[in-house]
C-alpha atoms as a PDB file:
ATOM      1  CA  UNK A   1     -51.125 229.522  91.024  1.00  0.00           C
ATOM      2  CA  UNK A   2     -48.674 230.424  88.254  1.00  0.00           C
ATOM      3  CA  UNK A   3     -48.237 234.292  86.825  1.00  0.00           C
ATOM      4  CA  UNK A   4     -48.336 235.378  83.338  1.00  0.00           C
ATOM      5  CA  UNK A   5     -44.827 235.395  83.308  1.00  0.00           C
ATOM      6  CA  UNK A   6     -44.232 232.276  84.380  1.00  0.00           C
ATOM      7  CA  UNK A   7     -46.271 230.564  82.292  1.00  0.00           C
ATOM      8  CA  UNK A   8     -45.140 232.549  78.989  1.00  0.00           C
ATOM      9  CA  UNK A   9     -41.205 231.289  80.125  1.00  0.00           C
ATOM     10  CA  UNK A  10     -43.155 227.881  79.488  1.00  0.00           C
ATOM     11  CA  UNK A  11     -44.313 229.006  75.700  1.00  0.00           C
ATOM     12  CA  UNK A  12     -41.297 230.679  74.452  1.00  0.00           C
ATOM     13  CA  UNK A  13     -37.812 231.089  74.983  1.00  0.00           C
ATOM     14  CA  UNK A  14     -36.453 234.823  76.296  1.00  0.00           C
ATOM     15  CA  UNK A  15     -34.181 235.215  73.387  1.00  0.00           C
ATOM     16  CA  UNK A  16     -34.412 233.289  70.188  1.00  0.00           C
ATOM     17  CA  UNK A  17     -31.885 232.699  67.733  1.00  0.00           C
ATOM     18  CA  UNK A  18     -32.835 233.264  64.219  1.00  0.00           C
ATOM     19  CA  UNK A  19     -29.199 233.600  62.131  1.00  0.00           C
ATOM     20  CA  UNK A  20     -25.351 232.569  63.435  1.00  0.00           C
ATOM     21  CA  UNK A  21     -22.260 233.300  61.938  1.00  0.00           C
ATOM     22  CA  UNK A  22     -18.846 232.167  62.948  1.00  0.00           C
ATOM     23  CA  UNK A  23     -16.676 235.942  62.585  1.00  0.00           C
ATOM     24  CA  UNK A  24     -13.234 234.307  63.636  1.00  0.00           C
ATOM     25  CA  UNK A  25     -11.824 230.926  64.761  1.00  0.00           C
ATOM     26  CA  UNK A  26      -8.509 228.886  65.952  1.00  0.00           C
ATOM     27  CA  UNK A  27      -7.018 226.174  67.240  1.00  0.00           C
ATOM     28  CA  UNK A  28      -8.959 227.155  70.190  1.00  0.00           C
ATOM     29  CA  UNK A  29     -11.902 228.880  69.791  1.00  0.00           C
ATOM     30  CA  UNK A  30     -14.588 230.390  68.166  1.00  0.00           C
ATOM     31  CA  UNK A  31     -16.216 234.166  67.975  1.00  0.00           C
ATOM     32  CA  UNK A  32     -19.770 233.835  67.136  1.00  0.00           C
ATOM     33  CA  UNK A  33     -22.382 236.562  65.889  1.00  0.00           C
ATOM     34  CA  UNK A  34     -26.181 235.302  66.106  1.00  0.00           C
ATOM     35  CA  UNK A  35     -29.084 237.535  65.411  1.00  0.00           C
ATOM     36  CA  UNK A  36     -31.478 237.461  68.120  1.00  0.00           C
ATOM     37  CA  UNK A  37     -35.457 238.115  68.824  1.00  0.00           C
ATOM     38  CA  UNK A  38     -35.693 239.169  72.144  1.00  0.00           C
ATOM     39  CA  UNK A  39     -39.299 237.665  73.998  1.00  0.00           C
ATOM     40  CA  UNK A  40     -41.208 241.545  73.239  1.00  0.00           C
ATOM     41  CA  UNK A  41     -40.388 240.757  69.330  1.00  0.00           C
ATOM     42  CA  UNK A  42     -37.233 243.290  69.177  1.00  0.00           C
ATOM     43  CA  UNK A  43     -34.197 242.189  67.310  1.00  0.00           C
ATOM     44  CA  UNK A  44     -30.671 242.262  68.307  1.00  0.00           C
ATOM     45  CA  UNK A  45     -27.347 240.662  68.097  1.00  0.00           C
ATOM     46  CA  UNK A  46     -25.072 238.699  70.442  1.00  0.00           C
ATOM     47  CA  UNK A  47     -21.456 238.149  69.875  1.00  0.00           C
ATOM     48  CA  UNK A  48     -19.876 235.180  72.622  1.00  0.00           C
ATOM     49  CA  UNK A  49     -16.420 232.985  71.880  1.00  0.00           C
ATOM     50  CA  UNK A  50     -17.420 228.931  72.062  1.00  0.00           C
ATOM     51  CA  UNK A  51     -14.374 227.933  73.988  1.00  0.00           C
ATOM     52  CA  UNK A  52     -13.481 223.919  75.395  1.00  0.00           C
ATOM     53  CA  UNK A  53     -14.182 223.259  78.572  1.00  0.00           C
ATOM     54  CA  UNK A  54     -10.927 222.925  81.006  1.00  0.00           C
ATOM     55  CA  UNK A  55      -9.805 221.875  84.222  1.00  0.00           C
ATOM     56  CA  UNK A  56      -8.526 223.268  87.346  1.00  0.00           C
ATOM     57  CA  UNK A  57      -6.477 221.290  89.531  1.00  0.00           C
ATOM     58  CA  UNK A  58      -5.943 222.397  93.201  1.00  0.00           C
ATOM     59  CA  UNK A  59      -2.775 219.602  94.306  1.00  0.00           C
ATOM     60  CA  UNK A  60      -2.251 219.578  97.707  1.00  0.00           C
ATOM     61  CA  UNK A  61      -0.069 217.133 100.289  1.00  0.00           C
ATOM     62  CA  UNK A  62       0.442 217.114 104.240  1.00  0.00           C
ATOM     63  CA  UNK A  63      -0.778 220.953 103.689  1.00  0.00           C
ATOM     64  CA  UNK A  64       1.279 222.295 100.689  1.00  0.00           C
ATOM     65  CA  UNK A  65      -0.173 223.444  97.502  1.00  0.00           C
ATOM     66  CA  UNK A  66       1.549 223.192  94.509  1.00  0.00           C
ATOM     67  CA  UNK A  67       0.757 226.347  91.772  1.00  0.00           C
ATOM     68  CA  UNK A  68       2.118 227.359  88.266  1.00  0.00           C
ATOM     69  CA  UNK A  69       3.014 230.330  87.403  1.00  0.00           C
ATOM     70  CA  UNK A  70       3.478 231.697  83.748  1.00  0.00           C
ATOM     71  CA  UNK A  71       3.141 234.795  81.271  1.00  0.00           C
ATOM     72  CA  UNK A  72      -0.467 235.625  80.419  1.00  0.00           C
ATOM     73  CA  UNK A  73      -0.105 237.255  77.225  1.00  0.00           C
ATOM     74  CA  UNK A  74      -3.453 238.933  77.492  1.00  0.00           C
ATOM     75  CA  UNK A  75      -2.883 241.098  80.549  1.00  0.00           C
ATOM     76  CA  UNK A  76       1.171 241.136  79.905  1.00  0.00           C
ATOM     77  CA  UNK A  77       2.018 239.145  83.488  1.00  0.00           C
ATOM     78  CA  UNK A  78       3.374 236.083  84.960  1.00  0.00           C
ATOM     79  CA  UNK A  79       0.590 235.174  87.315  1.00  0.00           C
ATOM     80  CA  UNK A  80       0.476 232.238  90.174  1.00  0.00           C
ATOM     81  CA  UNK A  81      -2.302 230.204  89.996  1.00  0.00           C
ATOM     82  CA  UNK A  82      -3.270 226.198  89.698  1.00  0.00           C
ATOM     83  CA  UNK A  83      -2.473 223.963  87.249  1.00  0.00           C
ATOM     84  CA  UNK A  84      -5.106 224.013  84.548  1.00  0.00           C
ATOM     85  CA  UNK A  85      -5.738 223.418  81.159  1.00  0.00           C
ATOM     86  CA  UNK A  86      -7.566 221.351  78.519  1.00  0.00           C
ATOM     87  CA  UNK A  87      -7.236 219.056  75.498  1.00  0.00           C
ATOM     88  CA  UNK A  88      -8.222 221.215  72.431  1.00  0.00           C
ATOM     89  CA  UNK A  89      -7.577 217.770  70.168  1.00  0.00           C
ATOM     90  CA  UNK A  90      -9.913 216.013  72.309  1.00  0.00           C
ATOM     91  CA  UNK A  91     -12.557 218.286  73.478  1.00  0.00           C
ATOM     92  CA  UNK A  92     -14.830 215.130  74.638  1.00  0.00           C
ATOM     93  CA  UNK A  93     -12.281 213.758  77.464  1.00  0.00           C
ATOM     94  CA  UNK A  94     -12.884 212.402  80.477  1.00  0.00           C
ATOM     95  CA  UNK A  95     -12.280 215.391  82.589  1.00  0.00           C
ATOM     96  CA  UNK A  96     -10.884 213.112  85.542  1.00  0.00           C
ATOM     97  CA  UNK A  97      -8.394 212.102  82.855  1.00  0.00           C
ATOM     98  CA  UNK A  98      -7.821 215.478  81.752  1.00  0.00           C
ATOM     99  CA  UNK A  99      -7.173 216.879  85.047  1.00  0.00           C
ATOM    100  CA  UNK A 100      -4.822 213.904  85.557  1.00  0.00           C
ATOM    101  CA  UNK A 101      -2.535 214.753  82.319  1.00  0.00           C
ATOM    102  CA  UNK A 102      -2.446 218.513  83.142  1.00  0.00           C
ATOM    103  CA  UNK A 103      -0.939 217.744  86.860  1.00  0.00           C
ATOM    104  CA  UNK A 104       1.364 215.847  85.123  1.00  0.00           C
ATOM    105  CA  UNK A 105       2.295 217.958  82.032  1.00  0.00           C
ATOM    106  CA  UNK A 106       2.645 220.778  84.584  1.00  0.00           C
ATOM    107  CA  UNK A 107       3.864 219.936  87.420  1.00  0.00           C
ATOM    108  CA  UNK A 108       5.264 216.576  87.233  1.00  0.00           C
ATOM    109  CA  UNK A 109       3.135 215.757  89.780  1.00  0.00           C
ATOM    110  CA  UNK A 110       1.229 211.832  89.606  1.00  0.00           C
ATOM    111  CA  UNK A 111      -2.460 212.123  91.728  1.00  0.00           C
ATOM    112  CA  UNK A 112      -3.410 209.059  93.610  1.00  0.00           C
ATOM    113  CA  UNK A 113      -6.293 210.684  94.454  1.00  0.00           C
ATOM    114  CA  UNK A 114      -8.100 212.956  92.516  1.00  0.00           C
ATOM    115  CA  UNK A 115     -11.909 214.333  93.645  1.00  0.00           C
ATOM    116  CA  UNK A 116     -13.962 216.387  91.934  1.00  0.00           C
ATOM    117  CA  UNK A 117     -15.493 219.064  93.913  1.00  0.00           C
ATOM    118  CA  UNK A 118     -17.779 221.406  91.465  1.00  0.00           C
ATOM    119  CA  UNK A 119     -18.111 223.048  88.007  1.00  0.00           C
ATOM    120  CA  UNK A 120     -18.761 226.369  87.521  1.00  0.00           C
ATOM    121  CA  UNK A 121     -18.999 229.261  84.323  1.00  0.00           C
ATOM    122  CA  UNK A 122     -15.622 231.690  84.304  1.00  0.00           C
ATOM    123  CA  UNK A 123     -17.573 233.961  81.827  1.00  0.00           C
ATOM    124  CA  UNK A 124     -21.428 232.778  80.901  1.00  0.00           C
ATOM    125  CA  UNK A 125     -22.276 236.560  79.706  1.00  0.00           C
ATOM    126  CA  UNK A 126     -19.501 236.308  76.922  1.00  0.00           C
ATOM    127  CA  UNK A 127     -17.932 232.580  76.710  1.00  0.00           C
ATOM    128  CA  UNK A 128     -19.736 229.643  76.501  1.00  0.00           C
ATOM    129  CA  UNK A 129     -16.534 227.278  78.550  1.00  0.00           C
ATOM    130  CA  UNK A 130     -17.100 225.789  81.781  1.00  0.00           C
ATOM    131  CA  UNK A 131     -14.598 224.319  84.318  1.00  0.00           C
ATOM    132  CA  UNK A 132     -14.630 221.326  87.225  1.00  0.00           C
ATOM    133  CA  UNK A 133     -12.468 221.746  89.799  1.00  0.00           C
ATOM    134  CA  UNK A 134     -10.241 218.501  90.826  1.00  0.00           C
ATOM    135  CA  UNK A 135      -8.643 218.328  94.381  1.00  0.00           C
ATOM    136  CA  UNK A 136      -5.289 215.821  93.867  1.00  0.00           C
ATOM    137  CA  UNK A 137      -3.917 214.220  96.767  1.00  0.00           C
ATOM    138  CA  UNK A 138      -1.591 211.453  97.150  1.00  0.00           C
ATOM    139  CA  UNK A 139       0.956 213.033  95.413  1.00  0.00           C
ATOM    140  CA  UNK A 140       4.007 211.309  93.790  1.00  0.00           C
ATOM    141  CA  UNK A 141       6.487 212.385  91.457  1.00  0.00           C
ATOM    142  CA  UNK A 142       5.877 211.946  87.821  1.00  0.00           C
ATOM    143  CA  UNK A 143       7.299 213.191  84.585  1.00  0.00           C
ATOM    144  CA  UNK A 144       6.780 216.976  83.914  1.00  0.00           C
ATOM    145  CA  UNK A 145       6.212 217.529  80.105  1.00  0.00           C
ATOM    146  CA  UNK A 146       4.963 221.135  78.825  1.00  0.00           C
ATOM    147  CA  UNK A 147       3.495 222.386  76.117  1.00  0.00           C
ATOM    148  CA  UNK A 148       5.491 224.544  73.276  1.00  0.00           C
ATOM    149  CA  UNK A 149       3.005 227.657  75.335  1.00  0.00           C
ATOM    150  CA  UNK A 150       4.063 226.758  78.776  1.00  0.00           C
ATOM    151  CA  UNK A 151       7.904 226.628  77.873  1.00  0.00           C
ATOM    152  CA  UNK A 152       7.962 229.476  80.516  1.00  0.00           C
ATOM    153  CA  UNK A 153       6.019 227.398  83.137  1.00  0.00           C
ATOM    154  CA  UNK A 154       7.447 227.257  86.443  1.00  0.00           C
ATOM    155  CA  UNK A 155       6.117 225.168  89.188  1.00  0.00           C
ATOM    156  CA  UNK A 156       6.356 225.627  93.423  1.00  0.00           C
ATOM    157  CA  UNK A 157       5.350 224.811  96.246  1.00  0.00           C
ATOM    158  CA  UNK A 158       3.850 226.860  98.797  1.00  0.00           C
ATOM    159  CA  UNK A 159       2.279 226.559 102.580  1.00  0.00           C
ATOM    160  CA  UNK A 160      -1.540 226.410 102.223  1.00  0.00           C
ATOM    161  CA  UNK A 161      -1.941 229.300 104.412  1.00  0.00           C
ATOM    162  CA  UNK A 162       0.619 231.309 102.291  1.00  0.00           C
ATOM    163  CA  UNK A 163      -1.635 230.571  99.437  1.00  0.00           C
ATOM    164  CA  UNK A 164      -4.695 231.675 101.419  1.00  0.00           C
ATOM    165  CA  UNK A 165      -2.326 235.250 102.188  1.00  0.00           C
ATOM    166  CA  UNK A 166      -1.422 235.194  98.567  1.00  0.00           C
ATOM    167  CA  UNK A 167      -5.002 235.340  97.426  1.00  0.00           C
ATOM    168  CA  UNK A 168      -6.202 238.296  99.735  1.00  0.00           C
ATOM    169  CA  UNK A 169      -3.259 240.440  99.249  1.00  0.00           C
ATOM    170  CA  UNK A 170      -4.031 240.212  95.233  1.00  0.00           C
ATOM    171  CA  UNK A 171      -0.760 238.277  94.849  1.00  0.00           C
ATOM    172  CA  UNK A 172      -3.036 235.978  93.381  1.00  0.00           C
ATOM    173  CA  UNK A 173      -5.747 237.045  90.553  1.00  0.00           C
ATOM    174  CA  UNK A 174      -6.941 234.334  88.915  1.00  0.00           C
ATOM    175  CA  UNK A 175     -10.075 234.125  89.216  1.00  0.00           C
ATOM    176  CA  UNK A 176     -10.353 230.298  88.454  1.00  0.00           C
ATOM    177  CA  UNK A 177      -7.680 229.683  90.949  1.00  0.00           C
ATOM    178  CA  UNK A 178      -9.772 231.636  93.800  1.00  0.00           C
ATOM    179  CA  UNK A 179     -13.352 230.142  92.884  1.00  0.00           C
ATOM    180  CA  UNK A 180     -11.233 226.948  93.546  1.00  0.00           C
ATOM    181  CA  UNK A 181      -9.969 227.631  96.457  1.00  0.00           C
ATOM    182  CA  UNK A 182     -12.825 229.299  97.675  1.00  0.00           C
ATOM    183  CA  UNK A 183     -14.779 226.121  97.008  1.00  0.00           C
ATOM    184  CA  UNK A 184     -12.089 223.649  98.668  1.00  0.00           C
ATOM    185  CA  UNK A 185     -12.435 225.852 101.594  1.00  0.00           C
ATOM    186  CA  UNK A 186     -16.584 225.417 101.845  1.00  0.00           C
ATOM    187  CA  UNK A 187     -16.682 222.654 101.450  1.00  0.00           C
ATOM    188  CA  UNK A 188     -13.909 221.656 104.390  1.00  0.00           C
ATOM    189  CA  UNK A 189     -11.364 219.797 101.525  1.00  0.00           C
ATOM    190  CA  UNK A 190      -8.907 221.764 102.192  1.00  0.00           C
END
């Protein structure tokens, strides 16, 4: 037997769009503005940035981890954290191939192996990007090319249980980088 509720999620949607407006946009994203009705009839608005999806890469060999570290404008630091990154020009990439060329541009670090592990929302309440997560082994040296933004990019390599001691001191604070390695860990990759 279904409820009320459940069968007036099957009539309607909770929160219907009825106007959108783009109030800013770049290179690489959006700020968007849509009038809402909410399911009891009441209006509203809800502002959210459309942003690419990206990649993380977690690259590890014989148990050493390989992170990035680089100025975050938005908070003012240099932060550690995994390689990551996505393809603005080509927002439709393969995100295997994606998460290949941002080891590489990075790092300078070629994946023989490269396994997807999960996908999961940084910011659904506010953004609409997504991420996968990409575990590279069978590391080999490649050519490391950055980005005019990442000219202050450095790369090293750490013991995986430093990393681990990194991440619950708060050495470590992005929160992409720690969903990763949190899911490595559950699911015994790493």
């Amino acid at each position: 037997m279904t409820s009320s509720l459940e069968d007036a999620d099957e009539e309607r949607p909770d929160i219907e769009t009825v106007g959108s407006r783009i109030v800013y946009e770049n290179k690489w994203m959006k700020v968007r503005e849509d009038q809402i009705r909410r399911r009891d009839g009441s209006h509203g608005i809800y502002g959210f940035v459309e942003k690419s999806d990206f990649v993380i890469i977690v690259p590890v060999q014989d148990g050493i981890v390989h992170l990035v570290q680089q100025y975050r404008y938005p908070i003012g630091r240099r932060q550690w954290e995994f390689p990551q990154g996505s393809w603005e020009d080509e927002p439709g990439a393969d995100p295997r191939d994606l998460a290949r060329g941002e080891l590489e541009e990075e790092t300078g670090l070629l994946a023989g192996n490269m396994q997807e592990a999960g996908q999961l929302y940084p910011l659904y309440g506010t953004v609409t990007q997504s991420y996968r997560i990409f575990l590279a082994t069978d590391l080999k040296p490649g050519r490391k090319q950055l980005e005019q933004e990442e000219q202050d990019l450095v790369t090293r390599a750490f013991p995986l249980a430093e990393v681990e001691a990194m991440i619950l001191n708060g050495t470590i604070q992005d929160a992409g980088t720690v969903a990763s390695f949190g899911m490595l860990r559950l699911k015994g990759l790493i």
